[in-house]
Protein backbone atom coordinates (compact mmCIF):
# COMPACT_ATOMS: atom_id res chain seq x y z
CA UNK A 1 -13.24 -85.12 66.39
CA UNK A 2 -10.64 -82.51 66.58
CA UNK A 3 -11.38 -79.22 68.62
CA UNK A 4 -9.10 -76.32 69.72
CA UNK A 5 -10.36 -74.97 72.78
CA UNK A 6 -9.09 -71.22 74.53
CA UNK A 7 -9.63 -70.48 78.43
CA UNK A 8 -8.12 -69.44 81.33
CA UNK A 9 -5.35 -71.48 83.34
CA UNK A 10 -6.97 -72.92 86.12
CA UNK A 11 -6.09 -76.08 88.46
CA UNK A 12 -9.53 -77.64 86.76
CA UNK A 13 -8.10 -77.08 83.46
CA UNK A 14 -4.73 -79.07 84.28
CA UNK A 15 -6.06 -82.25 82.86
CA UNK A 16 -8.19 -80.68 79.96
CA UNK A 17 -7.19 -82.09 76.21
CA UNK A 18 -6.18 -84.87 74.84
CA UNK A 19 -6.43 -86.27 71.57
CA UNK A 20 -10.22 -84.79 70.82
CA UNK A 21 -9.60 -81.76 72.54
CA UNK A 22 -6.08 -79.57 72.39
CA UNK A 23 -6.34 -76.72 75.05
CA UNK A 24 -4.86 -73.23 74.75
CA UNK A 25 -4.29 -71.66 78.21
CA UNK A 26 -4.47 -67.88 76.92
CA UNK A 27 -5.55 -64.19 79.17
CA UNK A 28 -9.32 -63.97 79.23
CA UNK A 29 -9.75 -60.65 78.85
CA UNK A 30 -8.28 -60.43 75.05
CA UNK A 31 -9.37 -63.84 74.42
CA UNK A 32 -13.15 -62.19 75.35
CA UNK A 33 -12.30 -59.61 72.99
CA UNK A 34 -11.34 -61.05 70.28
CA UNK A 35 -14.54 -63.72 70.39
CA UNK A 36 -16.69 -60.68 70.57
CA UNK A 37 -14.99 -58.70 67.69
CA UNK A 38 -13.35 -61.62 65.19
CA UNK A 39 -15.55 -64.68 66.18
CA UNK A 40 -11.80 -66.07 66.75
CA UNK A 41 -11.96 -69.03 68.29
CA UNK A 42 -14.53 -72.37 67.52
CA UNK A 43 -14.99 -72.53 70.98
CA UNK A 44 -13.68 -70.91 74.24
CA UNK A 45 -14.73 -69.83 77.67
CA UNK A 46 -16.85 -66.87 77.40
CA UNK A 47 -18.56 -63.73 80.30
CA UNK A 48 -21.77 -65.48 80.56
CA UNK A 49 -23.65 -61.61 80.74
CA UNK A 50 -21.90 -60.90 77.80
CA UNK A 51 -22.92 -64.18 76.60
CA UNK A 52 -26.62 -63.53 77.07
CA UNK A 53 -26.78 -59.87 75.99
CA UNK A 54 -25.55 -61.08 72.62
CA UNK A 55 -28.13 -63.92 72.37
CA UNK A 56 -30.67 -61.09 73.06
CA UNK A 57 -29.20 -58.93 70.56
CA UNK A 58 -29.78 -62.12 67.87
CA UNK A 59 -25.83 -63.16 67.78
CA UNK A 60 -26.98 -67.05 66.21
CA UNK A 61 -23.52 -67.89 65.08
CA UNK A 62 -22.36 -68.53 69.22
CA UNK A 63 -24.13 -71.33 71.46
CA UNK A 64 -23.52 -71.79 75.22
CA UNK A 65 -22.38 -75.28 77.00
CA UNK A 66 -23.40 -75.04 80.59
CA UNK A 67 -19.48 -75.17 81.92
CA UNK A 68 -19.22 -72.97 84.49
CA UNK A 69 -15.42 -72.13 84.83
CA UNK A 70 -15.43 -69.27 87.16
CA UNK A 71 -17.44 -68.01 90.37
CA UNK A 72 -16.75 -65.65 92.39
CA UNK A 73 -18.67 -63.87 94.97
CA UNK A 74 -18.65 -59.99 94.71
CA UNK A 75 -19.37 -58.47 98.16
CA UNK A 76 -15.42 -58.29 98.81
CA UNK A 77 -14.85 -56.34 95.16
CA UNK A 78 -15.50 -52.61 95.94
CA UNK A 79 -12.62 -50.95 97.31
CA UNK A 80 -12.50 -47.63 98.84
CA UNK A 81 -9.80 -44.85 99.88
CA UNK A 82 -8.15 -46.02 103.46
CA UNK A 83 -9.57 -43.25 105.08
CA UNK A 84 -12.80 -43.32 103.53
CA UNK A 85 -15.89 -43.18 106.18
CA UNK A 86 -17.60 -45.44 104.45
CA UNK A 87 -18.43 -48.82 106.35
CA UNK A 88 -21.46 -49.81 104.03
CA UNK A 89 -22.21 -50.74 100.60
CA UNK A 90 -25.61 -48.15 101.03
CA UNK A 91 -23.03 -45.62 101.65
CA UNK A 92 -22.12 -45.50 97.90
CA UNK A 93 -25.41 -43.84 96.59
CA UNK A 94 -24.84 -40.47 94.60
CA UNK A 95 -20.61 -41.75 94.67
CA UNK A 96 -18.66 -42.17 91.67
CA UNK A 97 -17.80 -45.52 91.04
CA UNK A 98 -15.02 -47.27 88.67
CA UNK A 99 -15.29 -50.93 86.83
CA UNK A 100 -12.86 -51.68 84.52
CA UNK A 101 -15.51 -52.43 81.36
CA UNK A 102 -19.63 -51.88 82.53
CA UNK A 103 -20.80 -54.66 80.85
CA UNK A 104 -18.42 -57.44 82.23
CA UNK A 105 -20.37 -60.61 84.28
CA UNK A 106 -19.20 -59.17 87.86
CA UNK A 107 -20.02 -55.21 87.64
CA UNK A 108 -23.70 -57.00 86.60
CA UNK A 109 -23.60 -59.22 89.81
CA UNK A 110 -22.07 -56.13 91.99
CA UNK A 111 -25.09 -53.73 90.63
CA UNK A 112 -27.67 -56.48 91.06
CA UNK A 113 -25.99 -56.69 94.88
CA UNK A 114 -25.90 -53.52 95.75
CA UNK A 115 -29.74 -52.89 94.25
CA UNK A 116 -31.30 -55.78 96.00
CA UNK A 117 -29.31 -55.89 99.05
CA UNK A 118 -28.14 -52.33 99.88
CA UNK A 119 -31.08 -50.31 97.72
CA UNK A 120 -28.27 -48.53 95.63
CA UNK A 121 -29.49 -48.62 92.58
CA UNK A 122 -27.49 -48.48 89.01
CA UNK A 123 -28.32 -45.42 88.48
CA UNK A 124 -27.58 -43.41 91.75
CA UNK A 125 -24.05 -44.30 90.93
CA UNK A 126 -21.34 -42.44 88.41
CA UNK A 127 -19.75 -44.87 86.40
CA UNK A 128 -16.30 -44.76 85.22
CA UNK A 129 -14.67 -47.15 83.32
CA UNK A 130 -11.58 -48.25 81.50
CA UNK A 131 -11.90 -47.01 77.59
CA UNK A 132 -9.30 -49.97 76.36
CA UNK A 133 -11.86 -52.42 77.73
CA UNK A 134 -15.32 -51.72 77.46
CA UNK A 135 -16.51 -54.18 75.14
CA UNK A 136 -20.28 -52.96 74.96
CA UNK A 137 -21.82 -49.74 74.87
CA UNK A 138 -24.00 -49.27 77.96
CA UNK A 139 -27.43 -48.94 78.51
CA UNK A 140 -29.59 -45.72 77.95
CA UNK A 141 -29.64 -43.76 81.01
CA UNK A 142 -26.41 -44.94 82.54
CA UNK A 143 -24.27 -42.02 83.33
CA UNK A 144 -21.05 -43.54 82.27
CA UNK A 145 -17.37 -41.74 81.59
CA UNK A 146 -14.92 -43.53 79.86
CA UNK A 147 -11.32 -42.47 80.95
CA UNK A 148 -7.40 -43.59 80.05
CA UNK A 149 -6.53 -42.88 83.37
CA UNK A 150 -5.44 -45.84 85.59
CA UNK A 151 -8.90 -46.42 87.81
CA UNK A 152 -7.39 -47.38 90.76
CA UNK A 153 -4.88 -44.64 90.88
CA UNK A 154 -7.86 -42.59 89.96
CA UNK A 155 -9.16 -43.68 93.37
CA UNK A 156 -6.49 -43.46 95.29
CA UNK A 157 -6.04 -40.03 94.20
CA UNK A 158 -9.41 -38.98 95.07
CA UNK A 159 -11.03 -38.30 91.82
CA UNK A 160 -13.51 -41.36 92.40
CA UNK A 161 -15.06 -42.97 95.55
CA UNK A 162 -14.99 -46.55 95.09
CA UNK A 163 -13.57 -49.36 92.73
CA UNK A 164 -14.61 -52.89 91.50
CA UNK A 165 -11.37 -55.11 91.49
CA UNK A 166 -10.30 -58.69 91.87
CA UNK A 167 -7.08 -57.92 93.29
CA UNK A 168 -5.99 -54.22 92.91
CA UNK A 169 -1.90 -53.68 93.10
CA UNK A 170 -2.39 -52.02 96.28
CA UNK A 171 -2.87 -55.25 98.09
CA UNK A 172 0.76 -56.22 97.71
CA UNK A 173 2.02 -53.40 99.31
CA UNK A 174 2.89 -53.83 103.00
CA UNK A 175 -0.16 -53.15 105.22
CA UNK A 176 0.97 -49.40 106.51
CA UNK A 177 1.59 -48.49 103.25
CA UNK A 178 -2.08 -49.56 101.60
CA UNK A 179 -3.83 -46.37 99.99
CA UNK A 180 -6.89 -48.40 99.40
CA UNK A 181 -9.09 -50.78 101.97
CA UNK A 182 -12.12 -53.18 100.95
CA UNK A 183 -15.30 -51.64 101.95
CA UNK A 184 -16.71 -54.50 103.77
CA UNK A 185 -13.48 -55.42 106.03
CA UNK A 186 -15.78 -58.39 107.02
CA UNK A 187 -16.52 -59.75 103.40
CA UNK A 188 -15.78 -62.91 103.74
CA UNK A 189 -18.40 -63.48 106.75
CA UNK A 190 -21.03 -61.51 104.53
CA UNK A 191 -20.42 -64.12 101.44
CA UNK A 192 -20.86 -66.71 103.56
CA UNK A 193 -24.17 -65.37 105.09
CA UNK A 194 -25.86 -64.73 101.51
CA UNK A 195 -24.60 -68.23 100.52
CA UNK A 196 -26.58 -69.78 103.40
CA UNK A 197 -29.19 -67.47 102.73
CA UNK A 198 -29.43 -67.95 98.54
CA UNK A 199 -27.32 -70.49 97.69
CA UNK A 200 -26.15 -68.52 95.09
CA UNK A 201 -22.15 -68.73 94.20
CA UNK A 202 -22.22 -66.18 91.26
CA UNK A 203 -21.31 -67.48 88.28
CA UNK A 204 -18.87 -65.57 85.42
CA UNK A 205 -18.27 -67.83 82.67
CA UNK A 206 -19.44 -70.56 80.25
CA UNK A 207 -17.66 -72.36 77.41
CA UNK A 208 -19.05 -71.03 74.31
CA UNK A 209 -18.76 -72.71 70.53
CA UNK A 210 -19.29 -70.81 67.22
CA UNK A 211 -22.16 -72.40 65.02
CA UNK A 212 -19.59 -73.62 62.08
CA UNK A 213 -18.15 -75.88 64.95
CA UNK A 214 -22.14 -77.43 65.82
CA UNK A 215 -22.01 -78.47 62.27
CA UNK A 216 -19.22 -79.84 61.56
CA UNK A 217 -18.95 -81.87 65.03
CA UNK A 218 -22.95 -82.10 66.55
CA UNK A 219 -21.15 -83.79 69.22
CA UNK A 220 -18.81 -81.51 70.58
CA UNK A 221 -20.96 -79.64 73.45
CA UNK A 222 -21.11 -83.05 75.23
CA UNK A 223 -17.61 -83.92 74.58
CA UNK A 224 -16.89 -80.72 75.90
CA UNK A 225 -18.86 -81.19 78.96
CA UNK A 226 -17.47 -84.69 79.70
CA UNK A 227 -13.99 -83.13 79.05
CA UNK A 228 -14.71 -80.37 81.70
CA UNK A 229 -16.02 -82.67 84.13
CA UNK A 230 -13.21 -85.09 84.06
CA UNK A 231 -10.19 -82.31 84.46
CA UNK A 232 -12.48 -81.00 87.21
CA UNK A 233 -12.85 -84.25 89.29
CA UNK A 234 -9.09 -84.76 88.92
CA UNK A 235 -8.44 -81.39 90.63
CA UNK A 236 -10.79 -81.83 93.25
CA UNK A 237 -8.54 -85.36 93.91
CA UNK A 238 -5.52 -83.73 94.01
CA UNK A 239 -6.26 -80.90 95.82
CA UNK A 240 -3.57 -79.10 94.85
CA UNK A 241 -4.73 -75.85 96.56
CA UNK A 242 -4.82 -77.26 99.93
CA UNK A 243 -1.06 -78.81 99.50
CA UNK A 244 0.32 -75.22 99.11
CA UNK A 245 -1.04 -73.60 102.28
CA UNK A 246 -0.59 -74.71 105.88
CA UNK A 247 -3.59 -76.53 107.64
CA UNK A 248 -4.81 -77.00 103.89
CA UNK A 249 -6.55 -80.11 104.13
CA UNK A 250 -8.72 -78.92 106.90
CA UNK A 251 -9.47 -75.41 105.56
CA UNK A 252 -10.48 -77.48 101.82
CA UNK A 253 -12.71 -79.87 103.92
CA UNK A 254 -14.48 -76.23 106.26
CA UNK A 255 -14.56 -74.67 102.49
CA UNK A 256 -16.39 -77.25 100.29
CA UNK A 257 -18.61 -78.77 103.61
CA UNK A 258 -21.17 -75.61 102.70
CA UNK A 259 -21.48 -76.89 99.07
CA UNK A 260 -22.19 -80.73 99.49
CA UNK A 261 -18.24 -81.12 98.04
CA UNK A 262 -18.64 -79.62 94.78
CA UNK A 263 -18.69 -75.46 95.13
CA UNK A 264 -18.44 -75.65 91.06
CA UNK A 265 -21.06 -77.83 89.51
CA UNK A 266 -21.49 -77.79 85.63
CA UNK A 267 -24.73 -78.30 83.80
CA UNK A 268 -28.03 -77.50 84.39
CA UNK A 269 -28.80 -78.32 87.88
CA UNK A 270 -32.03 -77.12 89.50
CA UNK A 271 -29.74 -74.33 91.48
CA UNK A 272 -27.48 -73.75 88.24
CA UNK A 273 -30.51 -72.46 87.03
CA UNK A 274 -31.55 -70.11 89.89
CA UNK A 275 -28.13 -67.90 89.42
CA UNK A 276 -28.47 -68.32 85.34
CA UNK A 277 -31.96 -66.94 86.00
CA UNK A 278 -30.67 -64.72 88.90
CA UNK A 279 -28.44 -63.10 86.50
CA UNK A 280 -30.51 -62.82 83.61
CA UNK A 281 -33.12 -60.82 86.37
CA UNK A 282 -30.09 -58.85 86.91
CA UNK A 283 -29.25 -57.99 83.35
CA UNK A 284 -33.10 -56.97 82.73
CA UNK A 285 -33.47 -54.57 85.22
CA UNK A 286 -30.16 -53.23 84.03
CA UNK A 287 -31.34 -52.71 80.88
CA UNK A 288 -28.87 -54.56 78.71
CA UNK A 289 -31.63 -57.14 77.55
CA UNK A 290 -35.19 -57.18 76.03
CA UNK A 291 -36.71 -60.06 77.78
CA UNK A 292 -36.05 -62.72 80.72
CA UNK A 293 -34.42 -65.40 79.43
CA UNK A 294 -35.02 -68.72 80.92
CA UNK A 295 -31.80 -70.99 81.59
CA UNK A 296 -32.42 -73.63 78.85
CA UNK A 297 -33.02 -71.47 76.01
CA UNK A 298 -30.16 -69.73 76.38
CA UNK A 299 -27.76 -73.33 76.18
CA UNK A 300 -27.27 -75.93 73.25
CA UNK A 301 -30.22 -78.38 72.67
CA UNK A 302 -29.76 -81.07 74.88
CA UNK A 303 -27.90 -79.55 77.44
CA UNK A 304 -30.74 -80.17 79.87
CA UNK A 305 -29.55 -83.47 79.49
CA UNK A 306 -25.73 -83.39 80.20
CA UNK A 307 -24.51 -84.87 83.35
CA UNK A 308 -21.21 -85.02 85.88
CA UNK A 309 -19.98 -88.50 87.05
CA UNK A 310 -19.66 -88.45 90.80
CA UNK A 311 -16.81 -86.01 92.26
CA UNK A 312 -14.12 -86.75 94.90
């Protein structure tokens, strides 16, 4: 079995490869773009909405391995002006709103957020997005402008009211110079409340493999999978995170106490499938898919059956 494999660089991707498996450490968001538009790689991590609009659409040449490379929550993603007078996410109805591409796994989580938490609906909001990233067209109904402009300038400039970022440049600007502020200055105790209260930590991305890959190696979604699993429990023993930052190894301990050690479980566990289904709920009510999905039709046959050796 030979595979060549695309994804992110991540500390659980350290120990990924070998013989079987050669790994290619590449940026996701052109390595999403180019699966979507060339069908360029045999297999690859992959926007799990994205993922599951496409099955709906009939895309049969890509297949899904339930790795689940990145979570994030979202509550802590919408920035606003510094001197904004907003202090609530229900403050954003009738706003205009930027996201760097609509369709992408975290806008869907934000929407889905802000709908069934805050009662802003999709479609009390503006959309703007980035033009050189949208990689589906939205919905009917969504009023959506694409732009060149930079978005977050765009907001700090006043000509939007809020932003969806992972890290916008403002943030490494001294304090008293910061344009921008998160809307919920508390996020991270309002994550940690809707984790007690759903146990859902949002997931963004699979490993996908193209269909020419199934059939010339029927085996690679479970070596995949045990590949995953392996580099994953190696991390989690070195714990490289906590050796960079002071009072580490009691901040990884207060961190992954919450998740019974393992915040990042592949396959398809019983809660796995709540935020797949969670998701795909999401994604219907948004419009971007036909039906409601259920977890295990949208993986490869006999992922039901794929399972992690104990973690550290």
């Amino acid at each position: 079995m030979a595979i060549d494999l695309y994804g992110g660089d991540y500390e659980y991707t350290l120990d990924l490869g070998g013989d079987a498996i050669r790994y290619h450490a590449i940026p996701i968001v052109g390595l999403f773009q180019r699966m979507i538009r060339e069908r360029a790689y045999e297999a690859c991590e992959f926007s799990l909405a994205n993922y599951i609009l496409m099955k709906d659409a009939g895309a049969d040449w890509l297949h899904a391995v339930p790795v689940f490379l990145n979570r994030s929550f979202r509550h802590g993603t919408i920035y606003v002006r510094a001197g904004s007078k907003m202090t609530d996410p229900a403050d954003l109805r009738g706003r205009k709103i930027g996201v760097p591409d609509y369709s992408m796994t975290a806008a869907v989580w934000v929407r889905g957020l802000l709908n069934e938490q805050y009662g802003v609906h999709w479609s009390d909001l503006t959309w703007f997005c980035d033009a050189a990233h949208e990689r589906f067209r939205p919905p009917e109904g969504v009023r959506l402008t694409q732009v060149s402009q930079d978005l977050e300038t765009m907001l700090a400039d006043g000509e939007i009211d809020a932003f969806i970022s992972f890290g916008p440049r403002d943030e490494r600007l001294p304090q008293g110079e910061r344009k921008l502020r998160r809307l919920l200055p508390d996020y991270l105790a309002v994550e940690r409340e809707y984790y007690r209260a759903t146990g859902i930590y949002p997931i963004n991305h699979c490993v996908v493999v193209r269909s020419d890959l199934l059939q010339r190696e029927p085996g690679a979604p479970a070596a995949l999978f045990d590949a995953y699993s392996r580099a994953k429990t190696r991390a989690y023993e070195r714990r490289i995170g906590s050796t960079l930052m002071p009072w580490g190894k009691a901040y990884w301990a207060e961190a992954f106490e919450p998740f019974g050690g393992d915040p990042m479980p592949h396959g398809l566990t019983d809660n796995n499938r709540r935020i797949v289904d969670k998701l795909v709920e999401y994604l219907h009510e948004q419009q971007f898919i036909t039906r409601k999905w259920s977890a295990d039709s949208l993986f490869v046959d006999g992922a039901a059956a794929f399972r992690e050796s104990a973690t550290s």
